[in-house]
N, C-alpha and C. Protein backbone atom coordinates (compact mmCIF):
# COMPACT_ATOMS: atom_id res chain seq x y z
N UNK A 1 52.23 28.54 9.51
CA UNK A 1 53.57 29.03 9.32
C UNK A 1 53.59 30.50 9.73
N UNK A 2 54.58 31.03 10.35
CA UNK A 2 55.12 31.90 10.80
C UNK A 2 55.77 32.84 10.24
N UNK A 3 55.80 34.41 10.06
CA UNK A 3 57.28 35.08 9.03
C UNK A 3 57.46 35.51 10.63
N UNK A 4 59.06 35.56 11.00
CA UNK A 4 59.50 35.91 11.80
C UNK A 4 61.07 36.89 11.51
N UNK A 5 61.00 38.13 11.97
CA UNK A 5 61.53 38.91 11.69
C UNK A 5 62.56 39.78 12.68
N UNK A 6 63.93 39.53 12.58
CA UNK A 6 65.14 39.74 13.89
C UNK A 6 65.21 41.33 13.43
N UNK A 7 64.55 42.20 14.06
CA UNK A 7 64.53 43.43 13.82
C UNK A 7 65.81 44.27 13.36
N UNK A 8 66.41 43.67 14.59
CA UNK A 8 68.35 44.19 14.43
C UNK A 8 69.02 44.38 12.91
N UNK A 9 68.65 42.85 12.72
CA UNK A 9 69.32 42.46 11.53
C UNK A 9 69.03 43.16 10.32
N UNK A 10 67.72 43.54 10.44
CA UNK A 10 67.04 44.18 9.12
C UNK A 10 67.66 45.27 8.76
N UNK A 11 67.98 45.94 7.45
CA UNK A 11 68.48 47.20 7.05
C UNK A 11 67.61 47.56 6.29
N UNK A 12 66.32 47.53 6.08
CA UNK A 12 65.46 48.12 4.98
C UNK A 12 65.36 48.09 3.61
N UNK A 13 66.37 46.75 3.28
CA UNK A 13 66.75 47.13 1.55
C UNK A 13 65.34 46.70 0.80
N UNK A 14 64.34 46.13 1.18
CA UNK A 14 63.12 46.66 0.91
C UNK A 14 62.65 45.35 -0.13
N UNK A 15 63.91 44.41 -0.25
CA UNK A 15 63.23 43.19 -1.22
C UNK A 15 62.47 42.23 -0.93
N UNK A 16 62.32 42.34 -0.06
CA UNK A 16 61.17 41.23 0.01
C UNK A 16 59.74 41.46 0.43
N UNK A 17 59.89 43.52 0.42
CA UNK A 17 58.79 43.92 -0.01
C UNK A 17 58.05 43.64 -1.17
N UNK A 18 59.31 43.91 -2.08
CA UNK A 18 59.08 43.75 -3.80
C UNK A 18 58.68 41.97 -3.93
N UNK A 19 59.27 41.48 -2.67
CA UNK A 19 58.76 39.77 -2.92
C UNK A 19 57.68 39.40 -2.48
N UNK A 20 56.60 39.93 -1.42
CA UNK A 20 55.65 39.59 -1.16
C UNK A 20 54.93 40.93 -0.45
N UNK A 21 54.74 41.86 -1.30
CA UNK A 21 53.86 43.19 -0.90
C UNK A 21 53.13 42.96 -0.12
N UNK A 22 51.92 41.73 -0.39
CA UNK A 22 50.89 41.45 0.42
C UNK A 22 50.72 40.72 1.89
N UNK A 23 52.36 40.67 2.14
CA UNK A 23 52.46 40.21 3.35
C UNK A 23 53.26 41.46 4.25
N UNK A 24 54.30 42.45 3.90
CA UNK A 24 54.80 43.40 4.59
C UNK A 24 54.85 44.41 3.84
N UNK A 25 55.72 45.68 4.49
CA UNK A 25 56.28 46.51 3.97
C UNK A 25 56.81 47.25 4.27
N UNK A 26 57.96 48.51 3.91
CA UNK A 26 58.23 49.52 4.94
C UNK A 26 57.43 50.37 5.30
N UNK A 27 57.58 51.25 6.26
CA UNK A 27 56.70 52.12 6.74
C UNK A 27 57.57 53.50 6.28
N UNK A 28 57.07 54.65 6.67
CA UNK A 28 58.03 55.88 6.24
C UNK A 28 58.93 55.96 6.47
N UNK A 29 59.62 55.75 8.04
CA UNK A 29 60.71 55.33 8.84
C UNK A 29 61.82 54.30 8.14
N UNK A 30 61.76 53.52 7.01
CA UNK A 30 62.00 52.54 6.54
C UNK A 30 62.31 50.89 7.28
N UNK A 31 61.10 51.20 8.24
CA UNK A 31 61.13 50.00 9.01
C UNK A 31 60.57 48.75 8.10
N UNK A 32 60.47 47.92 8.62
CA UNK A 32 59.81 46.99 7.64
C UNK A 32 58.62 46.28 8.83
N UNK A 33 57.38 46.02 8.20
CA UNK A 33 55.89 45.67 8.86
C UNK A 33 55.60 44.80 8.60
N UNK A 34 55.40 43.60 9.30
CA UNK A 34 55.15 42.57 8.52
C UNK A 34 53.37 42.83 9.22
N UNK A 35 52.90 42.77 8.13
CA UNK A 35 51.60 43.37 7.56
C UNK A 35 50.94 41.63 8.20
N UNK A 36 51.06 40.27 7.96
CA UNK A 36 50.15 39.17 8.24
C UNK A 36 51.68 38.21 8.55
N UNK A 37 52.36 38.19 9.81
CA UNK A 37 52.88 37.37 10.46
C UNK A 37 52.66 36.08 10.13
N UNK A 38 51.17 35.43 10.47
CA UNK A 38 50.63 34.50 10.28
C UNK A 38 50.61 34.22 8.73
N UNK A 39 51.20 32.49 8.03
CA UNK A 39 51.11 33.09 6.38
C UNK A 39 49.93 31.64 6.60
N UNK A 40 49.40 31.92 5.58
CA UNK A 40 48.58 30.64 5.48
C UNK A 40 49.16 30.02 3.88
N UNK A 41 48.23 28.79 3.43
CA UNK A 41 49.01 28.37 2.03
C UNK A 41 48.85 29.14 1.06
N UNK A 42 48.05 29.62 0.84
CA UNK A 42 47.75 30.91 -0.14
C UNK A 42 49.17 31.37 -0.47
N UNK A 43 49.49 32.14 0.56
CA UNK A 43 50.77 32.57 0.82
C UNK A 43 52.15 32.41 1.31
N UNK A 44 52.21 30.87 1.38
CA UNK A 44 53.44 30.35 1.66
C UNK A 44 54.56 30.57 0.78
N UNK A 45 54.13 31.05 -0.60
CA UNK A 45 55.38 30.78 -2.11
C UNK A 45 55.79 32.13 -1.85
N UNK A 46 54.91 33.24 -1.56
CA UNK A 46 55.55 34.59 -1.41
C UNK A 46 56.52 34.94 0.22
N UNK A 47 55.90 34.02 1.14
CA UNK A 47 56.69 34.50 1.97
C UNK A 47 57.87 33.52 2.10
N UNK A 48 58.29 32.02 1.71
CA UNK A 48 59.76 31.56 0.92
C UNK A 48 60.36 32.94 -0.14
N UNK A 49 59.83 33.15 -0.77
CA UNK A 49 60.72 34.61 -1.31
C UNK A 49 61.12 35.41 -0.76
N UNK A 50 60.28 35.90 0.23
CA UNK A 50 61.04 37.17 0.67
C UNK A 50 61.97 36.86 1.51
N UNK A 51 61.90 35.20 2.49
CA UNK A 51 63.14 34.78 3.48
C UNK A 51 63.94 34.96 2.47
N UNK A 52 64.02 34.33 1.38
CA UNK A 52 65.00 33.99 0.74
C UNK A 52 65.79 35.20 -0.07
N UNK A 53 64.91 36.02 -0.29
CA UNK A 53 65.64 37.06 -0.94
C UNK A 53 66.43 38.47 0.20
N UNK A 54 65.96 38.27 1.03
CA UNK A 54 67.06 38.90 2.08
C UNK A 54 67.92 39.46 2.00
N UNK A 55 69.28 40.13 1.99
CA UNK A 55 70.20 39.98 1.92
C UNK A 55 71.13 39.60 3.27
N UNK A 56 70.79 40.32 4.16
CA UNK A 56 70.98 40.10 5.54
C UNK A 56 70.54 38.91 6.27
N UNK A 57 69.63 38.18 5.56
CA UNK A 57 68.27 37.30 6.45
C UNK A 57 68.25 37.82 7.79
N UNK A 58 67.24 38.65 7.65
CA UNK A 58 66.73 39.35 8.81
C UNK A 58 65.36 38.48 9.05
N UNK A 59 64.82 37.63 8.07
CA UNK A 59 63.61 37.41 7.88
C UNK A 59 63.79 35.11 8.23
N UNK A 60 62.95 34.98 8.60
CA UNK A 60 62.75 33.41 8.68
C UNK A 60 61.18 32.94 8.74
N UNK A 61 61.47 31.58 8.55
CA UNK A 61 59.92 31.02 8.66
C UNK A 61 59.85 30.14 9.67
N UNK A 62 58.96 30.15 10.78
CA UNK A 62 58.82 28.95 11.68
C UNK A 62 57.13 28.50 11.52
N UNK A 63 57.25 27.26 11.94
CA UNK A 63 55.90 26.27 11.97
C UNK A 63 55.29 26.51 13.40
């Protein structure tokens, strides 16, 4: 699985940092990094949160 991220769309509101730290984050710039693109199962429940908590959905998951 995939986190895939429409740069445009993003505004930095930073929740789905707070939803899966260990997969992104902002940078100083308030960009957002997705820190492990690639999610494995470990980490599939945190990165459904952060798509989901979005506000914009800037954020998606592909296979």
């Amino acid at each position: 699985m995939r986190i895939e991220l429409d740069r445009p769309r993003c505004e930095g509101h930073g929740l789905c940092e707070e939803a899966a730290p260990e997969l992104m984050h902002l940078d100083d710039d308030g960009e957002l990094v997705l820190d492990v693109p690639e999610v494995d199962a470990a980490d599939a429940a945190a990165a459904n949160a952060a798509v989901r908590i979005c506000p914009v959905a800037a954020l998606r998951l592909s296979v």
